[in-house]
C-alpha atoms as a PDB file:
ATOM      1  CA  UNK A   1      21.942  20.736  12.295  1.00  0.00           C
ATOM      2  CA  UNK A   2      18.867  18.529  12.140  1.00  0.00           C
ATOM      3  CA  UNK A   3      19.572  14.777  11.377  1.00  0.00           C
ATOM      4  CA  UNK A   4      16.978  13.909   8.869  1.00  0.00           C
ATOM      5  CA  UNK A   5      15.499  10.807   9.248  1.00  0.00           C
ATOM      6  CA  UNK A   6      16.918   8.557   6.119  1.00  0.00           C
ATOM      7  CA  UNK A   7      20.559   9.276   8.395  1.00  0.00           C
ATOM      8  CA  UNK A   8      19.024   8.547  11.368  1.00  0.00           C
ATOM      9  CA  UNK A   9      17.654   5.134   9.974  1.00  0.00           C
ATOM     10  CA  UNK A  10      21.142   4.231   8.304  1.00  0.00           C
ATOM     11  CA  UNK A  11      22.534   5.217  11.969  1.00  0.00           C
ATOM     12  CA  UNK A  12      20.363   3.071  14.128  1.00  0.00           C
ATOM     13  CA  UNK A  13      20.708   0.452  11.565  1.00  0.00           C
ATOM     14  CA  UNK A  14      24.858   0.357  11.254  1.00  0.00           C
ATOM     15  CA  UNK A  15      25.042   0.748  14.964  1.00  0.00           C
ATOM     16  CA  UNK A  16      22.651  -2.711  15.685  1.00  0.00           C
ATOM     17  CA  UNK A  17      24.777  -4.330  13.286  1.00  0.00           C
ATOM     18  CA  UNK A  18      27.867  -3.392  14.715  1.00  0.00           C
ATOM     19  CA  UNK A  19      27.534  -3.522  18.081  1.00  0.00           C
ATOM     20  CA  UNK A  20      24.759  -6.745  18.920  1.00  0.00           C
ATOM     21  CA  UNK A  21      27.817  -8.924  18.399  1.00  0.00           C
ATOM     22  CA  UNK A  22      29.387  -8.246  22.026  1.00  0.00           C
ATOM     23  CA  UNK A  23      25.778  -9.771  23.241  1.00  0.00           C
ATOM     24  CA  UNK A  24      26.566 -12.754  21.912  1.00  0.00           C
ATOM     25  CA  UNK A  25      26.668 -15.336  23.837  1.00  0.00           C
ATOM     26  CA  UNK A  26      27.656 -17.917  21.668  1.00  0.00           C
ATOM     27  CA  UNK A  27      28.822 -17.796  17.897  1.00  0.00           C
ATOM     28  CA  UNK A  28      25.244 -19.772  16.556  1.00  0.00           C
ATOM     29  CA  UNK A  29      23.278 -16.219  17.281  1.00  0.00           C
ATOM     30  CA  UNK A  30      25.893 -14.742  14.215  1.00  0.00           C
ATOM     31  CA  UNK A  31      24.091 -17.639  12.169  1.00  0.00           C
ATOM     32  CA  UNK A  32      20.630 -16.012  13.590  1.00  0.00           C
ATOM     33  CA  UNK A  33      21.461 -12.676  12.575  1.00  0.00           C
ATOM     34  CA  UNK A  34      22.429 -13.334   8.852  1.00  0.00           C
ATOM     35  CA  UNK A  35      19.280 -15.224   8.860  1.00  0.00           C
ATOM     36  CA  UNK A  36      17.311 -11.700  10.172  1.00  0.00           C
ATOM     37  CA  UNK A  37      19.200  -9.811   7.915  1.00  0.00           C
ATOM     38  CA  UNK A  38      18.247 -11.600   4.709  1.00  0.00           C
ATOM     39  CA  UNK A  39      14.753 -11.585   5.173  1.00  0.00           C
ATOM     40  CA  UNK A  40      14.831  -7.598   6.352  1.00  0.00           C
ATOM     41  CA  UNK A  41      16.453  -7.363   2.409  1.00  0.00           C
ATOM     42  CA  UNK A  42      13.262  -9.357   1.500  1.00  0.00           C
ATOM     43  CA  UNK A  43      11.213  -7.236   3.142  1.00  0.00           C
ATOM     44  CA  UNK A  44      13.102  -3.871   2.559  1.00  0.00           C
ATOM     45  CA  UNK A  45      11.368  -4.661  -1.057  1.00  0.00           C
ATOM     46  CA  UNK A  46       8.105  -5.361   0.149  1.00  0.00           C
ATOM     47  CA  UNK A  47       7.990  -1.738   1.712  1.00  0.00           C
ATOM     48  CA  UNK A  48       8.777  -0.102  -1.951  1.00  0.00           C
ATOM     49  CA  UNK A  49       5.943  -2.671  -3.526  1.00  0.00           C
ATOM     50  CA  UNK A  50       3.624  -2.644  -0.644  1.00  0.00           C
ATOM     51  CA  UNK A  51       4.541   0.622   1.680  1.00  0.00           C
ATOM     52  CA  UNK A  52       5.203   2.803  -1.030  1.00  0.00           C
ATOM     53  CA  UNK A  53       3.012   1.873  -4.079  1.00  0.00           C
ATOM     54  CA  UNK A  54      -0.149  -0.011  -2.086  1.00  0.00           C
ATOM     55  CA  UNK A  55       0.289  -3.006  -3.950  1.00  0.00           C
ATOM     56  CA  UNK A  56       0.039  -6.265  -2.748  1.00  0.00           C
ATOM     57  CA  UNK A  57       2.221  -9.669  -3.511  1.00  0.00           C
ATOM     58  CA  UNK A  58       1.582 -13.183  -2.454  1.00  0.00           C
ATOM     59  CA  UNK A  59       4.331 -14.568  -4.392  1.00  0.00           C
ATOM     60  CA  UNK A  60       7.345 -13.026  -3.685  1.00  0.00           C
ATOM     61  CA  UNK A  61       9.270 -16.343  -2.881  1.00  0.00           C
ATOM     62  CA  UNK A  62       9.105 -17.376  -6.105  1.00  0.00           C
ATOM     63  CA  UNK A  63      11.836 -14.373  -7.262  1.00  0.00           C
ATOM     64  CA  UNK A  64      13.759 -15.686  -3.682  1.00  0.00           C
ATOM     65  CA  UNK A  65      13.768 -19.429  -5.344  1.00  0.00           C
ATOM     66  CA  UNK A  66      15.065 -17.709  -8.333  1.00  0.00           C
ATOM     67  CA  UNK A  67      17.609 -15.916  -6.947  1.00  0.00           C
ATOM     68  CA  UNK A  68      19.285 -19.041  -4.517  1.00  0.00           C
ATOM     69  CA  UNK A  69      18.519 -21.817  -7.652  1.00  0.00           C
ATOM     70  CA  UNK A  70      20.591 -19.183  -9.869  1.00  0.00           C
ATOM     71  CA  UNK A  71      23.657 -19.425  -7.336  1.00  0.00           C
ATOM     72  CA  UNK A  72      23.470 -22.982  -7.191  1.00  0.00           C
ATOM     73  CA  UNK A  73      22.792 -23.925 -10.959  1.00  0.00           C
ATOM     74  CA  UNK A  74      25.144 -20.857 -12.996  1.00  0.00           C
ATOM     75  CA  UNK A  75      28.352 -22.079 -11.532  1.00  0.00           C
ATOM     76  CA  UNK A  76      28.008 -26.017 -12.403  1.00  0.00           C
ATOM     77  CA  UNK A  77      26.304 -25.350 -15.630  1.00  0.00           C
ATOM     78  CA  UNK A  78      27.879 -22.317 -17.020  1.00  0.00           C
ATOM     79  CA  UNK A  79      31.155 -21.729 -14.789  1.00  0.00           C
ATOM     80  CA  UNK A  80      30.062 -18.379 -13.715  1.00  0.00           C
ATOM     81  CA  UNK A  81      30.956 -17.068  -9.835  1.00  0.00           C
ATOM     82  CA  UNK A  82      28.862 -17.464  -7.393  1.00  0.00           C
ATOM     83  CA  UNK A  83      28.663 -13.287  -7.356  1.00  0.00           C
ATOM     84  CA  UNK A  84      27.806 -12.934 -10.621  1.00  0.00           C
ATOM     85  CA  UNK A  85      25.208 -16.132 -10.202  1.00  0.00           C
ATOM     86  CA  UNK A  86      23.647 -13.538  -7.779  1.00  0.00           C
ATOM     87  CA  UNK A  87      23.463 -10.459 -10.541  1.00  0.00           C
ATOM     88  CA  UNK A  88      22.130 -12.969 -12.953  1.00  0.00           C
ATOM     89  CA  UNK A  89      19.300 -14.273 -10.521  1.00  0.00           C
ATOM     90  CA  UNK A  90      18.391 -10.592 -10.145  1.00  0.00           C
ATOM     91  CA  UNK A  91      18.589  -9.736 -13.744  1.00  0.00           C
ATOM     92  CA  UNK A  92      16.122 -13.066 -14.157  1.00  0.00           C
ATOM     93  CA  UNK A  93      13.958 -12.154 -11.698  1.00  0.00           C
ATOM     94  CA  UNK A  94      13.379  -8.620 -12.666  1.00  0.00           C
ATOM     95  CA  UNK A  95      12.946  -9.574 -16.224  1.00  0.00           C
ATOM     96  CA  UNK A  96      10.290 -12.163 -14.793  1.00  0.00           C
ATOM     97  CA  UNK A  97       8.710  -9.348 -12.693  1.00  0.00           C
ATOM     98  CA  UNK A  98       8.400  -7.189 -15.956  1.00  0.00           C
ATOM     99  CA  UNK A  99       6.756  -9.109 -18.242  1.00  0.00           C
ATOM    100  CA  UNK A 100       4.209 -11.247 -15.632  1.00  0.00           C
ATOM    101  CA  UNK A 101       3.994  -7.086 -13.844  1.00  0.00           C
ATOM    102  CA  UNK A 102       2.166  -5.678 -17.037  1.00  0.00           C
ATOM    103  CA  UNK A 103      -0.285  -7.560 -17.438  1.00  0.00           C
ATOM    104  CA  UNK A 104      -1.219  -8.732 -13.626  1.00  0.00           C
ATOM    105  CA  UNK A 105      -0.487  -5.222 -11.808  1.00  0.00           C
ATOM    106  CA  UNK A 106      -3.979  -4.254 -13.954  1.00  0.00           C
ATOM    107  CA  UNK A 107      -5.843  -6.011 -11.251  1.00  0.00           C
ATOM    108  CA  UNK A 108      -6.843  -4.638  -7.826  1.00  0.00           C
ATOM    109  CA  UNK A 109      -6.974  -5.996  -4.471  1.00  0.00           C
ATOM    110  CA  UNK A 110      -7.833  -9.778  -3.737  1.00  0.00           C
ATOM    111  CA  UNK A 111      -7.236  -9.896  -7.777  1.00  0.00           C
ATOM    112  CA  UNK A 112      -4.090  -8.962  -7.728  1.00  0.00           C
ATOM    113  CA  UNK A 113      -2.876 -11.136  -4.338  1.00  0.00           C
ATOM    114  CA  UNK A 114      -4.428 -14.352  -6.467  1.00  0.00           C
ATOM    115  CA  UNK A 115      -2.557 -13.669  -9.349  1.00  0.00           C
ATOM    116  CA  UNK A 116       1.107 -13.194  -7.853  1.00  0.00           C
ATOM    117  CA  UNK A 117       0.026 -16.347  -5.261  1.00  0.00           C
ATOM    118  CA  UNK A 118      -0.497 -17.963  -8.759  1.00  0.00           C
ATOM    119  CA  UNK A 119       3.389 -16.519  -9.913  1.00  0.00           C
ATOM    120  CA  UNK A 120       4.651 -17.878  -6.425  1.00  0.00           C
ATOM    121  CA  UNK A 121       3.288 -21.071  -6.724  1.00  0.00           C
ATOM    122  CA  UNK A 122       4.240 -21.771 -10.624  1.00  0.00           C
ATOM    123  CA  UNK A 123       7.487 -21.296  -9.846  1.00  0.00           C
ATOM    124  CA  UNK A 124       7.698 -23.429  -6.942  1.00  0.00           C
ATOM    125  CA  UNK A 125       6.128 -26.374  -9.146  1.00  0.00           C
ATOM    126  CA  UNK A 126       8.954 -25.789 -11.816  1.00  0.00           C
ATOM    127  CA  UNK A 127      11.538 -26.393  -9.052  1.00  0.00           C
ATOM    128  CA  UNK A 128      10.116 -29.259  -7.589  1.00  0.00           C
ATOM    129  CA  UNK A 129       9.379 -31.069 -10.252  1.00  0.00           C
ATOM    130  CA  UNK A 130      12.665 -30.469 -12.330  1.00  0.00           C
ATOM    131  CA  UNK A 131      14.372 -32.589 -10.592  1.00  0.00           C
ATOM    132  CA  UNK A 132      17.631 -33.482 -13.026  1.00  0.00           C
ATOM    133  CA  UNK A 133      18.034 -29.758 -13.314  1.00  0.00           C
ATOM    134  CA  UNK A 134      16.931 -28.487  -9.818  1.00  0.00           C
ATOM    135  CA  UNK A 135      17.499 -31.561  -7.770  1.00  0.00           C
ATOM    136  CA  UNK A 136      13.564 -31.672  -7.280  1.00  0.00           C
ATOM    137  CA  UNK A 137      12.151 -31.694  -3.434  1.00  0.00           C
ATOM    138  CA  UNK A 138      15.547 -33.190  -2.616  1.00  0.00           C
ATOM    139  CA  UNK A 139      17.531 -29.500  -3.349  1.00  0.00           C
ATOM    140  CA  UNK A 140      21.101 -29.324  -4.190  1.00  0.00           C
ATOM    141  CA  UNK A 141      24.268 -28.191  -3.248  1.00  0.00           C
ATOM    142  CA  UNK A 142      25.379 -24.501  -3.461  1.00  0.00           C
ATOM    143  CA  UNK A 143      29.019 -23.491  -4.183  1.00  0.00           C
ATOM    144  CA  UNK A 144      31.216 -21.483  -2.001  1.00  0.00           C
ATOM    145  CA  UNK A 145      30.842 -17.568  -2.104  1.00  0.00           C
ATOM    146  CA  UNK A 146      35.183 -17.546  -1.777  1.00  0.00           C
ATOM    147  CA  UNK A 147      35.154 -13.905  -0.662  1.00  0.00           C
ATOM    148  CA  UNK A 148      36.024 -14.962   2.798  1.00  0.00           C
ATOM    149  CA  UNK A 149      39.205 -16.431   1.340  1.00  0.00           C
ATOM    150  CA  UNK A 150      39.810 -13.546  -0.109  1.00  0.00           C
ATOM    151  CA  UNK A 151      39.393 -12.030   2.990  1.00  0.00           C
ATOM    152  CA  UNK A 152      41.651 -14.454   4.614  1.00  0.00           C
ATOM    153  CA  UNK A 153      44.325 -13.581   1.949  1.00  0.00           C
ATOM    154  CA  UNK A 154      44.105 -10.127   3.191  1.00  0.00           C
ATOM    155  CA  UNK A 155      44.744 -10.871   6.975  1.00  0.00           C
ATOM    156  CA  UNK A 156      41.335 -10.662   8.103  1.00  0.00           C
ATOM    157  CA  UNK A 157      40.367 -14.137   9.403  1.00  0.00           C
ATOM    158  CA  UNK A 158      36.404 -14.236   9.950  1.00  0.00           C
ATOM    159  CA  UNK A 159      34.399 -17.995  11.205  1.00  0.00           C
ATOM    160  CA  UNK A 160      31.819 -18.787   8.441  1.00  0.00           C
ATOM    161  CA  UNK A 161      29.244 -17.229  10.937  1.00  0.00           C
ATOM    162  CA  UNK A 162      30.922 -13.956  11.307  1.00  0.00           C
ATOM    163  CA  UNK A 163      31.542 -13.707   7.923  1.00  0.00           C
ATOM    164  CA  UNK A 164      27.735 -13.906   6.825  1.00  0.00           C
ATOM    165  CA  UNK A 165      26.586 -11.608   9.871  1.00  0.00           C
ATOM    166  CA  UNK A 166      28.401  -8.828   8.195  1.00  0.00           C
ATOM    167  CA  UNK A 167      28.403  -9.206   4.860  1.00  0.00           C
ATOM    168  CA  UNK A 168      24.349  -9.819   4.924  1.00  0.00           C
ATOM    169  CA  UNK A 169      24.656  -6.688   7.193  1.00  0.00           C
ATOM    170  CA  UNK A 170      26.201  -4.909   4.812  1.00  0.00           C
ATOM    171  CA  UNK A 171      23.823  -6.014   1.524  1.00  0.00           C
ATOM    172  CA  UNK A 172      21.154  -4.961   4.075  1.00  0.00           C
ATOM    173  CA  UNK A 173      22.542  -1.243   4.669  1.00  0.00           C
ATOM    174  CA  UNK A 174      22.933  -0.875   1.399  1.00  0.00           C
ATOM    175  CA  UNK A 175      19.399  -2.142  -0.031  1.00  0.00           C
ATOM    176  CA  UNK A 176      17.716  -0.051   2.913  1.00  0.00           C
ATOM    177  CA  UNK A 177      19.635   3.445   1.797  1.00  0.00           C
ATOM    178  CA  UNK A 178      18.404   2.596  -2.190  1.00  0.00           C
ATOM    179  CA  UNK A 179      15.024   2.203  -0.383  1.00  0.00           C
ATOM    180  CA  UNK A 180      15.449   5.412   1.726  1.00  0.00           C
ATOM    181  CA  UNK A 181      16.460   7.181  -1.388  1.00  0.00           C
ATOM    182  CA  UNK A 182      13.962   6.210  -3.847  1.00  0.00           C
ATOM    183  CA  UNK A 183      11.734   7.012  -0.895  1.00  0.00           C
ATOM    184  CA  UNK A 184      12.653  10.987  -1.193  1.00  0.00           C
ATOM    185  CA  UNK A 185      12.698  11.110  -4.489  1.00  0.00           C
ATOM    186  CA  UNK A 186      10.307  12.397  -7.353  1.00  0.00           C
ATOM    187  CA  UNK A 187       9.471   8.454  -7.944  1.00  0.00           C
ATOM    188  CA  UNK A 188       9.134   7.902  -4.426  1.00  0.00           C
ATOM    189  CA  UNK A 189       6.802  10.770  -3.835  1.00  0.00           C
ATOM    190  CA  UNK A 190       4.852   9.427  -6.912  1.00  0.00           C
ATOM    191  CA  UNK A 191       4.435   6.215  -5.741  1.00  0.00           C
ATOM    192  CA  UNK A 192       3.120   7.236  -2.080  1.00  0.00           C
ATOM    193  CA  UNK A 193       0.815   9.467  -4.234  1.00  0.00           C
ATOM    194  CA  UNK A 194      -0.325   6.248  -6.354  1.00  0.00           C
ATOM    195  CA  UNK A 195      -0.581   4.931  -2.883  1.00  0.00           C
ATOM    196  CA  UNK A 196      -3.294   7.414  -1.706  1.00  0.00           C
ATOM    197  CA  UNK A 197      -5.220   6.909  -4.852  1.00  0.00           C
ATOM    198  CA  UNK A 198      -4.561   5.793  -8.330  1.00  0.00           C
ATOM    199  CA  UNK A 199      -7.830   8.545  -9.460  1.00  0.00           C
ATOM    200  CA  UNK A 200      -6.046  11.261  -8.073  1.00  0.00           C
ATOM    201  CA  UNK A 201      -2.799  10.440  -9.249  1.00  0.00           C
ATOM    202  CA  UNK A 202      -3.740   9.868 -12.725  1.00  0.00           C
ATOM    203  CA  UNK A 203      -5.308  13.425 -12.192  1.00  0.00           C
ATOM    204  CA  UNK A 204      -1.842  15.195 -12.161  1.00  0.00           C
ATOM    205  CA  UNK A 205      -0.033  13.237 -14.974  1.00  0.00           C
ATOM    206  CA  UNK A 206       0.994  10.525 -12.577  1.00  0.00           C
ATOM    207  CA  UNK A 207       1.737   7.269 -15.081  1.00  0.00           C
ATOM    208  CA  UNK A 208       0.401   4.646 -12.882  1.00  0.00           C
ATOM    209  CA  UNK A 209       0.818   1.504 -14.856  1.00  0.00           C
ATOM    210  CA  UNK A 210       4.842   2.555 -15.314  1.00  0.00           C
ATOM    211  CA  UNK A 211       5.554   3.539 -11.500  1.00  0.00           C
ATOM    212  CA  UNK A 212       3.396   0.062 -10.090  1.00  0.00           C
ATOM    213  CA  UNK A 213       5.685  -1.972 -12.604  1.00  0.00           C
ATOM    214  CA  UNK A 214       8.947  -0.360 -11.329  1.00  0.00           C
ATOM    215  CA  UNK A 215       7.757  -0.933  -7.929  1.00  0.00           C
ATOM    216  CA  UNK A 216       7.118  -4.723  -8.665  1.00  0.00           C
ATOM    217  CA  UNK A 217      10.207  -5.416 -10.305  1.00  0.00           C
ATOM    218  CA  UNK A 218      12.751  -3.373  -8.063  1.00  0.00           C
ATOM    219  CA  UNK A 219      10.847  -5.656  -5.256  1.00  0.00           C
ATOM    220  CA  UNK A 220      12.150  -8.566  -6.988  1.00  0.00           C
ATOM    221  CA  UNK A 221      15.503  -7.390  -7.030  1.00  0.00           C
ATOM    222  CA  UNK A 222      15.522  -7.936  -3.601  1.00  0.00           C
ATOM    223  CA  UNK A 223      13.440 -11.110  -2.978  1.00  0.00           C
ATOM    224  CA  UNK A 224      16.147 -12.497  -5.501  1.00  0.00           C
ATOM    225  CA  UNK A 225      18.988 -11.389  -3.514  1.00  0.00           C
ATOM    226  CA  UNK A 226      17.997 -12.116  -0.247  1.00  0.00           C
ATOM    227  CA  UNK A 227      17.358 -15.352  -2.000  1.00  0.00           C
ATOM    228  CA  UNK A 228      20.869 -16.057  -3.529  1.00  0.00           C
ATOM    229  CA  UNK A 229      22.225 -14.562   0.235  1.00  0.00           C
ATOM    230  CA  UNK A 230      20.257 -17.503   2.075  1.00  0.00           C
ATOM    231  CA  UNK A 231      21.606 -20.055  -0.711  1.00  0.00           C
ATOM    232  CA  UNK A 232      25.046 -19.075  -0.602  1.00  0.00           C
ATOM    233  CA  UNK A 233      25.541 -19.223   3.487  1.00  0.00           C
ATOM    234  CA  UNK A 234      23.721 -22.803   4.107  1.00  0.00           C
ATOM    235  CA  UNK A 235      25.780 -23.780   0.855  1.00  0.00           C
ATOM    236  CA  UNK A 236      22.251 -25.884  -0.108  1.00  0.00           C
ATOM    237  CA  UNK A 237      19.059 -24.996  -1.577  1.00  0.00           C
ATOM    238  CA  UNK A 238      15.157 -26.757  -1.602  1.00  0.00           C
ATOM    239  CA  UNK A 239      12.411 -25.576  -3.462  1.00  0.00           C
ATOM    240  CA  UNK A 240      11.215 -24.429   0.070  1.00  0.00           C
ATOM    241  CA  UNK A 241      13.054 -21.636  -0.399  1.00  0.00           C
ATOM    242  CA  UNK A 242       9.914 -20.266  -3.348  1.00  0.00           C
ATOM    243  CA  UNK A 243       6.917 -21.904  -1.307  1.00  0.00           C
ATOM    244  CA  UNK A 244       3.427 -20.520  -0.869  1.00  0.00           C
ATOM    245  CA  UNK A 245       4.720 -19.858   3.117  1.00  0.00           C
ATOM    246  CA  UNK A 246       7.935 -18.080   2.646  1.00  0.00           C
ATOM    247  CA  UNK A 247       5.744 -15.729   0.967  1.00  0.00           C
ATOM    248  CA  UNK A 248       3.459 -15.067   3.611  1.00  0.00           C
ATOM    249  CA  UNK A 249       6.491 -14.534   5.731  1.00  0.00           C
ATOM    250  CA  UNK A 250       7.404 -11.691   3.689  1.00  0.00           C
ATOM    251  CA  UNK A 251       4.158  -9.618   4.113  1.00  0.00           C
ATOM    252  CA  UNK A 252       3.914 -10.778   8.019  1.00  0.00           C
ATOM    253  CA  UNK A 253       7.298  -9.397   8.742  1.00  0.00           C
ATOM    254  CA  UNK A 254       6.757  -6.448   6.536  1.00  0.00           C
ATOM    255  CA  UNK A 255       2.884  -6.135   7.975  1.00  0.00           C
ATOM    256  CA  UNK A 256       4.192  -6.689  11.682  1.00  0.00           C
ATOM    257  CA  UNK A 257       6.757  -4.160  11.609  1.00  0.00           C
ATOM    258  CA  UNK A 258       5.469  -1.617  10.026  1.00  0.00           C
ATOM    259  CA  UNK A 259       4.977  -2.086   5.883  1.00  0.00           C
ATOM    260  CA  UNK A 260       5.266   1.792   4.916  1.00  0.00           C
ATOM    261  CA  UNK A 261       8.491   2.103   7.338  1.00  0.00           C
ATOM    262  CA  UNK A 262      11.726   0.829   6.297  1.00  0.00           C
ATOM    263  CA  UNK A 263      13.198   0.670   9.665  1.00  0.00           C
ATOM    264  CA  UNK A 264       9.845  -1.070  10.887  1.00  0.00           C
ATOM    265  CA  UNK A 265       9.694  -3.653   8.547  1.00  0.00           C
ATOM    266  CA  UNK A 266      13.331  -4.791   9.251  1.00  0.00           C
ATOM    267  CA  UNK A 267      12.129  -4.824  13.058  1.00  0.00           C
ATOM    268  CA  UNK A 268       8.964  -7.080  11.962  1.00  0.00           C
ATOM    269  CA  UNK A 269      11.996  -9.014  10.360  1.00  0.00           C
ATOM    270  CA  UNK A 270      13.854  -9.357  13.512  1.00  0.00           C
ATOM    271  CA  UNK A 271      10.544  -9.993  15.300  1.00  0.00           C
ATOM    272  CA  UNK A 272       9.328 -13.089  13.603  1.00  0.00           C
ATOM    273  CA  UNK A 273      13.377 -14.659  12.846  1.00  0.00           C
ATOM    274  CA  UNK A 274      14.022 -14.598  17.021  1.00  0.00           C
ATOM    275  CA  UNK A 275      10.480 -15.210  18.282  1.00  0.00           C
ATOM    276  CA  UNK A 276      10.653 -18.933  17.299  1.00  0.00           C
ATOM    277  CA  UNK A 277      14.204 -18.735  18.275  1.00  0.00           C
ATOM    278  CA  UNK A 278      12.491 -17.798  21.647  1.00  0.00           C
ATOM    279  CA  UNK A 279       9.164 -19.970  21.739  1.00  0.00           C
ATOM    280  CA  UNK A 280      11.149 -23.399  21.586  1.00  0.00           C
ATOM    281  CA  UNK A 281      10.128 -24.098  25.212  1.00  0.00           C
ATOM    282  CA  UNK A 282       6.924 -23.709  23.982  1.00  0.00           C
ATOM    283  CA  UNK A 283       7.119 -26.461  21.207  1.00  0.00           C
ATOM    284  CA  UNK A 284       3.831 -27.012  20.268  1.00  0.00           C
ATOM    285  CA  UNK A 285       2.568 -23.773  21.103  1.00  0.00           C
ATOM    286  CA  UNK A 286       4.675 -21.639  18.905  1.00  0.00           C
ATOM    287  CA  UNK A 287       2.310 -21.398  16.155  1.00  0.00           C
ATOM    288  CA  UNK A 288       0.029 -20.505  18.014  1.00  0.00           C
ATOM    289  CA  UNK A 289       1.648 -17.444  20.422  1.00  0.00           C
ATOM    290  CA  UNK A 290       2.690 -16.066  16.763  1.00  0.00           C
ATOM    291  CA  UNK A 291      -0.879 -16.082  15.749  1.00  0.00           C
ATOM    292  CA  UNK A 292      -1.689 -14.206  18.583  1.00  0.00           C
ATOM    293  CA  UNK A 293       0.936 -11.573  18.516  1.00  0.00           C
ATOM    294  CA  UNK A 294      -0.401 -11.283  15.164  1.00  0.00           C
ATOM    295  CA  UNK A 295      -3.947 -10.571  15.741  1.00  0.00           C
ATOM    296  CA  UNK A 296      -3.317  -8.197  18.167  1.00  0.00           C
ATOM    297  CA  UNK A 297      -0.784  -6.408  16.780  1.00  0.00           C
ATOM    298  CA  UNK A 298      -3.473  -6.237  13.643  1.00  0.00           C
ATOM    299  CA  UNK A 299      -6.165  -4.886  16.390  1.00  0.00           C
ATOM    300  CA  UNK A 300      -3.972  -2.512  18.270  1.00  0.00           C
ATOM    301  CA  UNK A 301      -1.321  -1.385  16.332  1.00  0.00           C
ATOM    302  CA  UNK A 302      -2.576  -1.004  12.741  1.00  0.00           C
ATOM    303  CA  UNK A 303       0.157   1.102  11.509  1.00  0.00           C
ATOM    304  CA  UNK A 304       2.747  -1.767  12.800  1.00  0.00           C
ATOM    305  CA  UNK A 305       4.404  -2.624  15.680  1.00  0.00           C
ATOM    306  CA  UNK A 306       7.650   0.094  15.521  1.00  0.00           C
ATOM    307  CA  UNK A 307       5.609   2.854  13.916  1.00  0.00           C
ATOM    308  CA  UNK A 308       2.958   2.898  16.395  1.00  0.00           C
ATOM    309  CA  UNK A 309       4.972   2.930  19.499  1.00  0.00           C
ATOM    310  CA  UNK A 310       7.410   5.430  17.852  1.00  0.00           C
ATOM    311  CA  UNK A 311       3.723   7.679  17.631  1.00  0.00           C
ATOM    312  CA  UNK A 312       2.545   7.228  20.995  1.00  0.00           C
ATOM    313  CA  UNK A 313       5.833   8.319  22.160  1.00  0.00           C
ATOM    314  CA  UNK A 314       5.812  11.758  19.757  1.00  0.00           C
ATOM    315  CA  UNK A 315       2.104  11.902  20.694  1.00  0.00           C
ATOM    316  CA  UNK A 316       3.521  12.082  24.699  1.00  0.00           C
ATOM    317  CA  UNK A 317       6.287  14.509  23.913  1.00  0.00           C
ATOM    318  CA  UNK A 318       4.018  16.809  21.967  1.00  0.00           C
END
């Protein structure tokens, strides 16, 4: 029986998770890996907006500031759990993404990259500058998750590191198998048509204005949950967390790895959270040997990094 490739994905993906740990050599890399695996959840979403539907976002951060400000602000102001803080920053951010979506998703290309730079950037301001709400440039403090209490209860004693390697490693299985599903699905096949062109798939019935709205807002589902995930494990939050270059972050990693690939995108993830981890000894030179990796990955590898090599290798077997 032929593995298809959404269970081959979910394979690769469960065994990295699972087994990277024995390479370990210390316990900070389980703080490195939470790290990768919230922003491949931010990016997971950038492959449905981007990968699948062709549009672009500059301003994704702004639903990520949402999402860790809502875990830090719901449980002093309103007494709610830090897990349900996390379902309200991604009801807020998807109610956001719908009503600034409809009108903005009507513009095309450098159009539409101003306007959600514009959405980014708002929301940063608002964060910064309410500072006896937000804390202002200063941040604030973010309450403790509890579940690995919970867990402790049970009989399964975790370090705070350990405990936020797997759990993000979970969030992150489960936001790439919605993303492999939607993927296969009428929608999905919709969307890659909108992808190919908007004429065409207006042509066949294709409501374009409805599927590039869904795209945008299920994107900011995730921003805002990989959002609240980074809030909740550095128990502390700065408006940093919605600026203008955690948003181009998002669309390198995605770009890097491969943007139409879900698989890729988490590797451009991986890619750009280790490489600095890497270029220390460089110090002053990291910007720059990211820059270049950049460029030529742009130049020689257009499709992305893991979906290019993945072809030359077919391309050798065939």
């Amino acid at each position: 029986m032929k593995m298809t490739p959404k269970t081959a994905t979910l394979l690769v993906l469960a065994a990295l998770i699972a087994l990277t740990p024995f390479f370990f050599p210390s316990g900070y890399y389980y703080r490195v890996g939470a790290l990768l695996f919230v922003n491949g959840i931010a990016v997971t979403g950038m492959v449905i907006l981007t990968g699948y539907a062709g549009q672009i976002s500059l301003g994704h951060a702004g639903f990520a500031g949402i999402g860790a400000y809502a875990c830090a602000l719901a449980p002093v102001h309103w007494g709610l759990h830090p897990a349900l803080a996390v379902v309200l920053g991604a009801a807020l951010s998807a109610l956001l993404a719908f009503l600034v979506g409809r009108p903005i998703l009507r513009l095309k290309g450098y159009y539409l990259g101003v306007a959600t730079l514009g959405l980014g950037i708002l929301v940063a301001m608002v964060l910064n500058n309410e500072r006896q709400l937000t804390g202002g440039p200063d941040g604030m403090e973010v309450p403790e998750l509890g579940l690995r209490a919970v867990l402790k209860g049970w009989g399964l004693t975790l370090s705070n590191g350990e405990f936020w390697y797997f759990f993000c490693g979970l969030v992150l299985l489960v936001g790439a198998w919605l993303a492999l599903n939607l993927y296969a699905s009428p929608t999905g096949r919709a969307l890659r048509a909108l992808h190919g062109s908007e004429v065409a798939a207006r042509t066949v019935g294709i409501d374009v204005a409805r599927l590039k709205l869904q795209a945008f807002v299920i994107s900011a589902v995730y921003a805002s949950v990989s959002g609240s995930l980074l809030a909740l494990q550095n128990k502390f939050v700065t408006p940093d967390v919605a600026g203008f270059m955690h948003s181009i972050e998002m669309v390198t990693m995605a770009v890097l790895g491969g943007v139409g690939s879900v698989l890729g995108a988490i590797f451009g993830a991986g890619i750009l959270t280790l490489l600095p981890q890497v270029l220390t000894v460089f110090a002053e030179y990291e910007q720059m040997v990211l820059g270049l990796v950049m460029v030529l990955v742009m130049i020689f590898l257009r499709e992305g990094l893991l979906p290019s090599v993945l072809g030359k290798f077919r391309g050798k077997d065939e």
